[in-house]
Protein backbone atom coordinates (compact mmCIF):
# COMPACT_ATOMS: atom_id res chain seq x y z
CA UNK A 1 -41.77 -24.47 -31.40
CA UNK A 2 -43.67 -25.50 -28.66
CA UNK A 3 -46.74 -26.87 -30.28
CA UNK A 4 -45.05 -29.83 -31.82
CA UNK A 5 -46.39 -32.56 -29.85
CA UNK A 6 -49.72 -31.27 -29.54
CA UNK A 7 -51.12 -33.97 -32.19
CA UNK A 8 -50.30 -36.24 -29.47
CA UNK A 9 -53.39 -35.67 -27.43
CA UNK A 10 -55.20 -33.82 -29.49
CA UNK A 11 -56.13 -36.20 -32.88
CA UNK A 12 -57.42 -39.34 -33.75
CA UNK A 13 -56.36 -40.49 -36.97
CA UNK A 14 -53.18 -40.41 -38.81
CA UNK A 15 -54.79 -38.42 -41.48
CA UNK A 16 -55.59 -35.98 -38.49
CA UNK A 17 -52.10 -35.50 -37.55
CA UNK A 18 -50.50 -35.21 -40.83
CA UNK A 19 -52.85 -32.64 -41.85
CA UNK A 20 -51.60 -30.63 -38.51
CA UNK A 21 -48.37 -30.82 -40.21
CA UNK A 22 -48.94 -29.84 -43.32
CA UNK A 23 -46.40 -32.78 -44.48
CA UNK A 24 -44.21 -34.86 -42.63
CA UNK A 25 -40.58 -36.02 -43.92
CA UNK A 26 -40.97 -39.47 -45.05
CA UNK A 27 -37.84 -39.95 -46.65
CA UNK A 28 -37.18 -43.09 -43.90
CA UNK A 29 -40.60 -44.81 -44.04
CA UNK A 30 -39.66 -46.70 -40.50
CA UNK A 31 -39.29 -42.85 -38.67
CA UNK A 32 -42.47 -41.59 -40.36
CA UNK A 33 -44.55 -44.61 -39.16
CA UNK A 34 -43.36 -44.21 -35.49
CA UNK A 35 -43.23 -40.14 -35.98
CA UNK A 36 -47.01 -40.94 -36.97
CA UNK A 37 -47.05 -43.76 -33.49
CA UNK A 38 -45.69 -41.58 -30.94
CA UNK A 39 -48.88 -39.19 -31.82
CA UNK A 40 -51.28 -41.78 -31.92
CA UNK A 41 -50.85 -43.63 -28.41
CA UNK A 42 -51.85 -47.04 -28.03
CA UNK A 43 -51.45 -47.64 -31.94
CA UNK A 44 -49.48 -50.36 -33.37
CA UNK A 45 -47.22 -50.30 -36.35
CA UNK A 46 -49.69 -52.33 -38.20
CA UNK A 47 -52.56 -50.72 -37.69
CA UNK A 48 -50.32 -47.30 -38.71
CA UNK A 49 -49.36 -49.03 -42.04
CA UNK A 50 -53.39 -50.18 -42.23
CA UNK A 51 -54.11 -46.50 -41.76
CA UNK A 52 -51.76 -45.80 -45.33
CA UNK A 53 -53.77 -47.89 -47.22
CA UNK A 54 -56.83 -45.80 -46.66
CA UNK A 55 -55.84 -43.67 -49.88
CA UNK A 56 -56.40 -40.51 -47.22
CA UNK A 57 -52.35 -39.75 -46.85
CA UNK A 58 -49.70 -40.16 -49.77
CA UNK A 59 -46.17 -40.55 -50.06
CA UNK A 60 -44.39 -38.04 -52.78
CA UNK A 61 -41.94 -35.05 -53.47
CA UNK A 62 -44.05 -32.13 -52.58
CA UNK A 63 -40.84 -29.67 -51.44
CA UNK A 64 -37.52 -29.38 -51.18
CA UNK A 65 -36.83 -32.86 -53.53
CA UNK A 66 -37.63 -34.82 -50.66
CA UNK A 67 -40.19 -37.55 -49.83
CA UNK A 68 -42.91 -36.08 -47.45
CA UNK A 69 -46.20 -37.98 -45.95
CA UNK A 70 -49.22 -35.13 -46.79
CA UNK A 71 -52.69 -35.35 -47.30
CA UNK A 72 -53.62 -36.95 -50.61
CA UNK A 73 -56.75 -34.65 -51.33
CA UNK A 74 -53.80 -31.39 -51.26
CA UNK A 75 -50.88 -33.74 -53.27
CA UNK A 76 -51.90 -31.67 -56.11
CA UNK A 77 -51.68 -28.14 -55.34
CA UNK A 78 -48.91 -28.90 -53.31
CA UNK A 79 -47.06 -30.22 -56.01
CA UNK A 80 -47.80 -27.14 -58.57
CA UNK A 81 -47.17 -24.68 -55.54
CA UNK A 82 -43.99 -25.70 -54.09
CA UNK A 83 -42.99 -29.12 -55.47
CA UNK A 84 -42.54 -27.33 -59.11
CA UNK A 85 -39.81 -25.56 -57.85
CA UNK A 86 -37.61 -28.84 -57.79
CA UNK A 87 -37.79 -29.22 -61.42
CA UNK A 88 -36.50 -25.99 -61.94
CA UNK A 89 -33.20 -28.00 -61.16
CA UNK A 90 -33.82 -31.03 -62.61
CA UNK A 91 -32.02 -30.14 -66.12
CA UNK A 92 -28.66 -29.71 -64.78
CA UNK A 93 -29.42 -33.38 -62.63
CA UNK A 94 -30.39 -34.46 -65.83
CA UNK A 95 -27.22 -33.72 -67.95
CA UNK A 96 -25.21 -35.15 -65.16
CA UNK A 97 -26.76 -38.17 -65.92
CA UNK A 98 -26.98 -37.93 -69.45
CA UNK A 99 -30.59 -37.93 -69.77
CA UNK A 100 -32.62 -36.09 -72.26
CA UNK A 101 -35.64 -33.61 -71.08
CA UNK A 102 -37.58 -36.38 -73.96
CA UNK A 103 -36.62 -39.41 -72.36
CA UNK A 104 -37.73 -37.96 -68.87
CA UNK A 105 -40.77 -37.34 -70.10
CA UNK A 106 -40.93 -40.33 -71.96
CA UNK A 107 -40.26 -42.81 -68.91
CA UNK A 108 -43.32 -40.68 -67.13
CA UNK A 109 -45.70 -41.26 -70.20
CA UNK A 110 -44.83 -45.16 -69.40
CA UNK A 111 -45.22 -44.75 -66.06
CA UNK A 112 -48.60 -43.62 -66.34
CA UNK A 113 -50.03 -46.63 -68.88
CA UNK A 114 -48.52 -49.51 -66.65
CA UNK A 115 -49.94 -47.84 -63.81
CA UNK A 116 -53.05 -47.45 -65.22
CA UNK A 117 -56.40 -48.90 -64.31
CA UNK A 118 -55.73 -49.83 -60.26
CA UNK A 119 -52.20 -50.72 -61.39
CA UNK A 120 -49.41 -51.10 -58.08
CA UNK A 121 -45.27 -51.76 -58.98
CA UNK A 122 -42.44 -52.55 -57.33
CA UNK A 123 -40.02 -50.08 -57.74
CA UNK A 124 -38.06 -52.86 -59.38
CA UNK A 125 -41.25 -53.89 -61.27
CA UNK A 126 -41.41 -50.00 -62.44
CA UNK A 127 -38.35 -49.92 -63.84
CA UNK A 128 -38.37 -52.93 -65.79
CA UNK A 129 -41.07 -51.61 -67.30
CA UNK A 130 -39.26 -48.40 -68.58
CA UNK A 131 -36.43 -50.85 -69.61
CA UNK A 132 -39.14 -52.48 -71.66
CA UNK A 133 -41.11 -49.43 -72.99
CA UNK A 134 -37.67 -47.98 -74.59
CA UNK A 135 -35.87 -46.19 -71.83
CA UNK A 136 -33.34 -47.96 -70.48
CA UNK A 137 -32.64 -47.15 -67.02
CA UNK A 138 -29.26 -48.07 -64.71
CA UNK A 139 -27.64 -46.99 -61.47
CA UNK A 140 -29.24 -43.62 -60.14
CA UNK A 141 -31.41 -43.06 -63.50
CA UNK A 142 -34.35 -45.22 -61.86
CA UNK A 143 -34.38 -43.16 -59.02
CA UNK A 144 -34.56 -40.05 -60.51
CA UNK A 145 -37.02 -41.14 -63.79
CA UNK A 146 -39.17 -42.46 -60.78
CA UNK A 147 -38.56 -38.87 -58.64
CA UNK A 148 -39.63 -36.78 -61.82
CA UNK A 149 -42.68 -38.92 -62.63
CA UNK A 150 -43.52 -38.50 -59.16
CA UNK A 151 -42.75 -34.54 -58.91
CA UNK A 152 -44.77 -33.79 -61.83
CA UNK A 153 -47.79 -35.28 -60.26
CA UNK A 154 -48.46 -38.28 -62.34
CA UNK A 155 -47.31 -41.37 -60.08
CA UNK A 156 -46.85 -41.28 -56.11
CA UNK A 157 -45.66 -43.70 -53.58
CA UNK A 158 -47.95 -46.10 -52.03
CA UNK A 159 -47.31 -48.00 -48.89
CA UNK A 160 -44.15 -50.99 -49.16
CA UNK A 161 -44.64 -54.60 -50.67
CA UNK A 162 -42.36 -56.13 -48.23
CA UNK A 163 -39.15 -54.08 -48.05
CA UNK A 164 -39.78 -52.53 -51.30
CA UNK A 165 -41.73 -49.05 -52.58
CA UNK A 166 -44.21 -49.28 -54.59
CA UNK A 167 -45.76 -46.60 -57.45
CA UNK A 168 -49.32 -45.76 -58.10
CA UNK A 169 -51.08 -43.39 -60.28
CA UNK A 170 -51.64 -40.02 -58.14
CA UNK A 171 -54.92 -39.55 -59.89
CA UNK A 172 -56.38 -42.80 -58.95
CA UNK A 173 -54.60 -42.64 -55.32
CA UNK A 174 -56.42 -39.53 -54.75
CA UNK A 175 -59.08 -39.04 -57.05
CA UNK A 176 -60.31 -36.16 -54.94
CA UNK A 177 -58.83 -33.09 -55.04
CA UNK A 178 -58.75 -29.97 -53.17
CA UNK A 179 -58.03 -26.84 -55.35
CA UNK A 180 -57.26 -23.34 -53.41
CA UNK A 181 -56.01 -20.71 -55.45
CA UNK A 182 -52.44 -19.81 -54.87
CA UNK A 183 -53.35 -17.11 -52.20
CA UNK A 184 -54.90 -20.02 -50.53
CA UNK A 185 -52.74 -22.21 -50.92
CA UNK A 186 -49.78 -20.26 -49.69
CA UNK A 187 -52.37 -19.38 -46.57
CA UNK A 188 -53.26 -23.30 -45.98
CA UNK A 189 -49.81 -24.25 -46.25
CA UNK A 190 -48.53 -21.02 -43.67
CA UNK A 191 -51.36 -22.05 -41.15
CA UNK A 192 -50.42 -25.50 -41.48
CA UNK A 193 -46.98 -25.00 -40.86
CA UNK A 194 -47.00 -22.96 -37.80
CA UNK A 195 -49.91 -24.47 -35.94
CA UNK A 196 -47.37 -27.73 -36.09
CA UNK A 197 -44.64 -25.85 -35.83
CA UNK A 198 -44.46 -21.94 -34.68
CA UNK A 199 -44.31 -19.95 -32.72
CA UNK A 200 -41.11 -19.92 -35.30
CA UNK A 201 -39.98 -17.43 -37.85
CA UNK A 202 -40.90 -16.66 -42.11
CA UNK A 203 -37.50 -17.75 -42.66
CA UNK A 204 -37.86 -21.34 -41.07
CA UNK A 205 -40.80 -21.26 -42.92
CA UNK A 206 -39.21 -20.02 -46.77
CA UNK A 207 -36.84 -22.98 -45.93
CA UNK A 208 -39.39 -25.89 -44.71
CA UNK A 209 -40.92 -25.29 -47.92
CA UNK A 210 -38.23 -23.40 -50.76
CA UNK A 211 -40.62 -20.69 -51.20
CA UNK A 212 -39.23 -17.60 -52.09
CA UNK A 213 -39.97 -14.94 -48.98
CA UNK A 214 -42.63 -12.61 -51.08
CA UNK A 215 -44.42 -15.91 -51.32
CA UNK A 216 -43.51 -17.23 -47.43
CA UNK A 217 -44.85 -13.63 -46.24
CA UNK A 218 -48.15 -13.45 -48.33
CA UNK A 219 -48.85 -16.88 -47.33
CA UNK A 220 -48.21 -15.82 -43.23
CA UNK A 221 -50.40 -12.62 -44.31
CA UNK A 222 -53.17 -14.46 -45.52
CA UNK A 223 -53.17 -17.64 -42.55
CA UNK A 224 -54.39 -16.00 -39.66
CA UNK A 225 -51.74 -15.76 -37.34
CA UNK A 226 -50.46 -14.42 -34.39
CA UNK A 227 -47.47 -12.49 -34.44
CA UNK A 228 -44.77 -13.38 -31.16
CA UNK A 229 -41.55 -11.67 -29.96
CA UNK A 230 -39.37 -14.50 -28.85
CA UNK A 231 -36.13 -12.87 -27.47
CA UNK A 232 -36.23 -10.39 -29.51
CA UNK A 233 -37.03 -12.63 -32.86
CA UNK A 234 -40.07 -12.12 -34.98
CA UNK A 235 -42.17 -15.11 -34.57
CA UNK A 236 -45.76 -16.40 -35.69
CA UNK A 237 -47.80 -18.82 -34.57
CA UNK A 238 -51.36 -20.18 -34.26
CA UNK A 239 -53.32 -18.57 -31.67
CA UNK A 240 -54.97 -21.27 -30.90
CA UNK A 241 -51.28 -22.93 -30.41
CA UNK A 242 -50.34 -19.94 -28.32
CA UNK A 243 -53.52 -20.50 -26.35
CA UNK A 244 -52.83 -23.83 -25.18
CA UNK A 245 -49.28 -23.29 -24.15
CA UNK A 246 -46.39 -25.29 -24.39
CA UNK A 247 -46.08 -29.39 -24.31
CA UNK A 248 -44.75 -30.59 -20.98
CA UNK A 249 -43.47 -34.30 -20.14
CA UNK A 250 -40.57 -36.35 -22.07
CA UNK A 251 -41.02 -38.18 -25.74
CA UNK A 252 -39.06 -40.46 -27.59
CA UNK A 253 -39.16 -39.30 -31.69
CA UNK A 254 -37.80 -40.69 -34.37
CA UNK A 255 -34.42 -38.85 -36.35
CA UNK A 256 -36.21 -37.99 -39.36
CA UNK A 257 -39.25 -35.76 -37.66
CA UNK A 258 -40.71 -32.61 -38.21
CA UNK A 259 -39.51 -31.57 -34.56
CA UNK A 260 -36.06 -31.47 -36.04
CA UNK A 261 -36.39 -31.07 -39.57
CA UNK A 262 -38.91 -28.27 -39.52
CA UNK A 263 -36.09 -25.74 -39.04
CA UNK A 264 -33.43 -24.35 -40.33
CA UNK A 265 -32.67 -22.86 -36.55
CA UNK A 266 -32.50 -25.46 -34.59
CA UNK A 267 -31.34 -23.57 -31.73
CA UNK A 268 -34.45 -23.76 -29.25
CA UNK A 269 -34.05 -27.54 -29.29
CA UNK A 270 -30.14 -28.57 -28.98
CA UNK A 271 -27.38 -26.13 -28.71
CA UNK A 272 -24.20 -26.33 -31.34
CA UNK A 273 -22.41 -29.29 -29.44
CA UNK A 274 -25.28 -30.86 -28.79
CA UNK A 275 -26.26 -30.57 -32.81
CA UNK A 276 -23.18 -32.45 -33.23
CA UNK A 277 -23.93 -36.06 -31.74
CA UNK A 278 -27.78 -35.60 -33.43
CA UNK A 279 -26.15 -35.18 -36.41
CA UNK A 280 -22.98 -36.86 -36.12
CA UNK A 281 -20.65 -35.69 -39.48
CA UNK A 282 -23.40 -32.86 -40.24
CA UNK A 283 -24.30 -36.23 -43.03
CA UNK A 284 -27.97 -35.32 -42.80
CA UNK A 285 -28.66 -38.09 -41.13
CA UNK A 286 -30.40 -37.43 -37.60
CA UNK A 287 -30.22 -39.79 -34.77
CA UNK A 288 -33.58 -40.39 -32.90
CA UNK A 289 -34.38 -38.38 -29.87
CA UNK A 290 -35.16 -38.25 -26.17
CA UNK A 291 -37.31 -34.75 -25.91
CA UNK A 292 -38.10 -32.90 -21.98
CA UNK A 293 -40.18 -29.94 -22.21
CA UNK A 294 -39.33 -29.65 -25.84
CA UNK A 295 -35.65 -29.65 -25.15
CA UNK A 296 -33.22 -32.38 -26.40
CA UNK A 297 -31.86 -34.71 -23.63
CA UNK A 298 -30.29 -37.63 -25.29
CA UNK A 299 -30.45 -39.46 -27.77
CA UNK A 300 -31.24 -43.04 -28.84
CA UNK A 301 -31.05 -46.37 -30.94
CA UNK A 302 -32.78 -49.36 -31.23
CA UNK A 303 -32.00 -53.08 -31.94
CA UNK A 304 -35.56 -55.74 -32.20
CA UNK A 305 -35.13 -58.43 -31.29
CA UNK A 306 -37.33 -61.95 -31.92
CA UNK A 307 -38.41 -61.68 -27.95
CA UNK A 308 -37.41 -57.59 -27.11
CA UNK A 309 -36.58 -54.12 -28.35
CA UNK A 310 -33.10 -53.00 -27.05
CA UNK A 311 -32.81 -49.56 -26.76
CA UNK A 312 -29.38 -47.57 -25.84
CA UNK A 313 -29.91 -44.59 -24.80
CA UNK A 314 -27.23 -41.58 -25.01
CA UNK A 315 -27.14 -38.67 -22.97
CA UNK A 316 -26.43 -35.29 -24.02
CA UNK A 317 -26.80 -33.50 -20.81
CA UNK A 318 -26.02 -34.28 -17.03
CA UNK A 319 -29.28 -37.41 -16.30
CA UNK A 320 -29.99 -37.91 -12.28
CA UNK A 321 -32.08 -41.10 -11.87
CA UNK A 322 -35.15 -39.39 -11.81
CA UNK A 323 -34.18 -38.14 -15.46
CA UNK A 324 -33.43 -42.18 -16.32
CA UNK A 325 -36.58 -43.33 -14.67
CA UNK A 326 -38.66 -40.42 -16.70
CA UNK A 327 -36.52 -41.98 -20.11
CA UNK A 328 -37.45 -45.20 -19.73
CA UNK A 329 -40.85 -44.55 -18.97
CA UNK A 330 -40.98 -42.45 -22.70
CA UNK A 331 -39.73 -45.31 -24.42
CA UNK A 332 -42.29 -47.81 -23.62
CA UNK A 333 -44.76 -46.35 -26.03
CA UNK A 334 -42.24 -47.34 -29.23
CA UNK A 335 -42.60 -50.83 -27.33
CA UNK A 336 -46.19 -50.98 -27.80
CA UNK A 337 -45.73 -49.60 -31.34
CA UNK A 338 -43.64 -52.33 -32.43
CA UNK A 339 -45.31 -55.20 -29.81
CA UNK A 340 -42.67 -55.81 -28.11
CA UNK A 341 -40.51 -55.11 -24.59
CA UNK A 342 -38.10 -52.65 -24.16
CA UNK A 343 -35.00 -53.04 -22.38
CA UNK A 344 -32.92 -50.23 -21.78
CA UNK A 345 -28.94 -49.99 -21.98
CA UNK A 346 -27.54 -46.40 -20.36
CA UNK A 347 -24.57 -45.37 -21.93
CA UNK A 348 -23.56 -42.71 -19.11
């Protein structure tokens, strides 16, 4: 898990490090955009968001039913490889709702011809026009007629109109394609993974992405790794990764990143108690985080301000004032990010 922060140094672009990834949560556009920054020194959130209009990186549902930032060139195979496996659920989500398979595909179908020619909606805008083309749409419906349209490859997020989403078609987003077969893909996807990742186990691996593990191993069989004992635990990892050893120095990330949510064992970062105030109410919702040699110190929160960024920052293990100094000094970066001061509050 050491290799996390490598992108940090080591790319140039944001299509750079989100190919390292493989895919990087994007359910909370504001985390992915900094998660994105705190690679890319010196880069400021608009010339991040710039970056996401190139067409080069998409927003969409490739695994596990949630919204991840990949490479728009490998939306496709991604999708049939390991986004498919959502739908397999979507019936039963469906007749919760009250939805028939029909008008599902139906709202996609409309979807498609608004979109259609360069087209760009609102996510508002998107579903008036399935209220208009015969499927009316209320409460959670829009969000999952817009999920399924989205999962089976036809539309895909595009960078926010203001505060809003907005749909494209995936076709015209990324009109080129890359197209492994599945023994590639599963190998892309594995090297991927645990050159951002590893060293870290098949299991972390069969849960990042909901493969089954006949399909996690093949794909760790065919990617070229390098095989690690980590007390005792089966690991892989990039040798290239291993090669360059582990990322020193301190780093302020945003909750929703891959340094967190690549896992399911999230032991080599925060312990149990510590798991508990990252994750306060185990709610899936993950507070941002102060990182030392790949180890969780504290965490943190920000206010902005018209003329500041206020950050308070939490520890989670015994801080000396060398350890505050070091904190402060990590945080400046978002500062830059988001052009403005930072001002620290210790909560102690």
């Amino acid at each position: 898990m050491t290799s996390l922060l490598l992108g940090r140094v080591a790319k140039k672009s944001t299509l750079e490090i989100v190919e390292w990834f493989g895919a990087m949560q994007a359910q909370d556009l504001n985390s992915v955009l900094w998660s994105l920054g705190a690679r890319l020194p010196g880069r400021t959130l608009p010339e991040i968001v710039a970056d996401t209009e190139k067409r080069d990186v998409v927003r969409t549902w490739p695994m596990r039913g949630t919204v991840h930032l990949i490479p728009s060139a490998d939306a496709h195979w991604m999708l049939e490889l390991t986004g498919v496996r959502a739908l397999a659920g979507a019936a039963k989500r469906r007749e919760f709702l009250g939805l028939s398979e029909a008008d599902a595909d139906k709202a996609a179908e409309i979807l498609g011809t608004a979109l259609a020619g360069g087209g760009r909606l609102t996510r508002s805008s998107c579903v008036a026009a399935l209220n208009e083309g015969g499927v009316q749409v209320s409460g959670p419906l829009g969000y999952h007629l817009l999920w399924y349209a989205s999962q089976r490859g036809v539309t895909a997020i595009a960078p926010n109109e203001g505060s809003e989403q907005t749909f494209v078609l995936l076709d015209e987003w990324a009109p080129s394609r890359n197209t492994p077969s599945r023994e590639e893909a599963l190998g892309i996807l594995a090297h991927r993974y645990f050159r951002g990742h590893g060293p870290t186990t098949a299991k972390d691996f069969a849960g990042w992405t909901m493969l089954p593990m006949k399909d996690a191993r093949a794909g760790i069989a065919a990617a070229g790794l390098q095989r690690a004992d980590v007390d005792g635990v089966e690991m892989w990892a990039d040798p290239a990764v291993l090669d360059a050893g582990p990322v020193r120095g301190w780093h302020a990330l945003p909750g929703f990143d891959e340094y967190m949510l690549g896992y399911k064992d999230r032991s080599m970062m925060a312990t149990a108690d510590m798991l508990k105030s990252i994750i306060p109410g185990g709610n899936g919702i993950f507070q941002s985080t102060l990182v030392q040699d790949g180890r969780v110190r504290a965490v943190w929160k920000r206010t902005l301000g018209k003329k500041a960024v206020s950050v308070t920052v939490s520890p989670l293990t015994d801080f000396t004032a060398t350890d505050w100094a070091a904190a402060e000094e990590a945080l400046q970066p978002f500062g830059t990010f988001v052009g403005l001061p930072v001002t620290v509050k210790k909560l102690e």
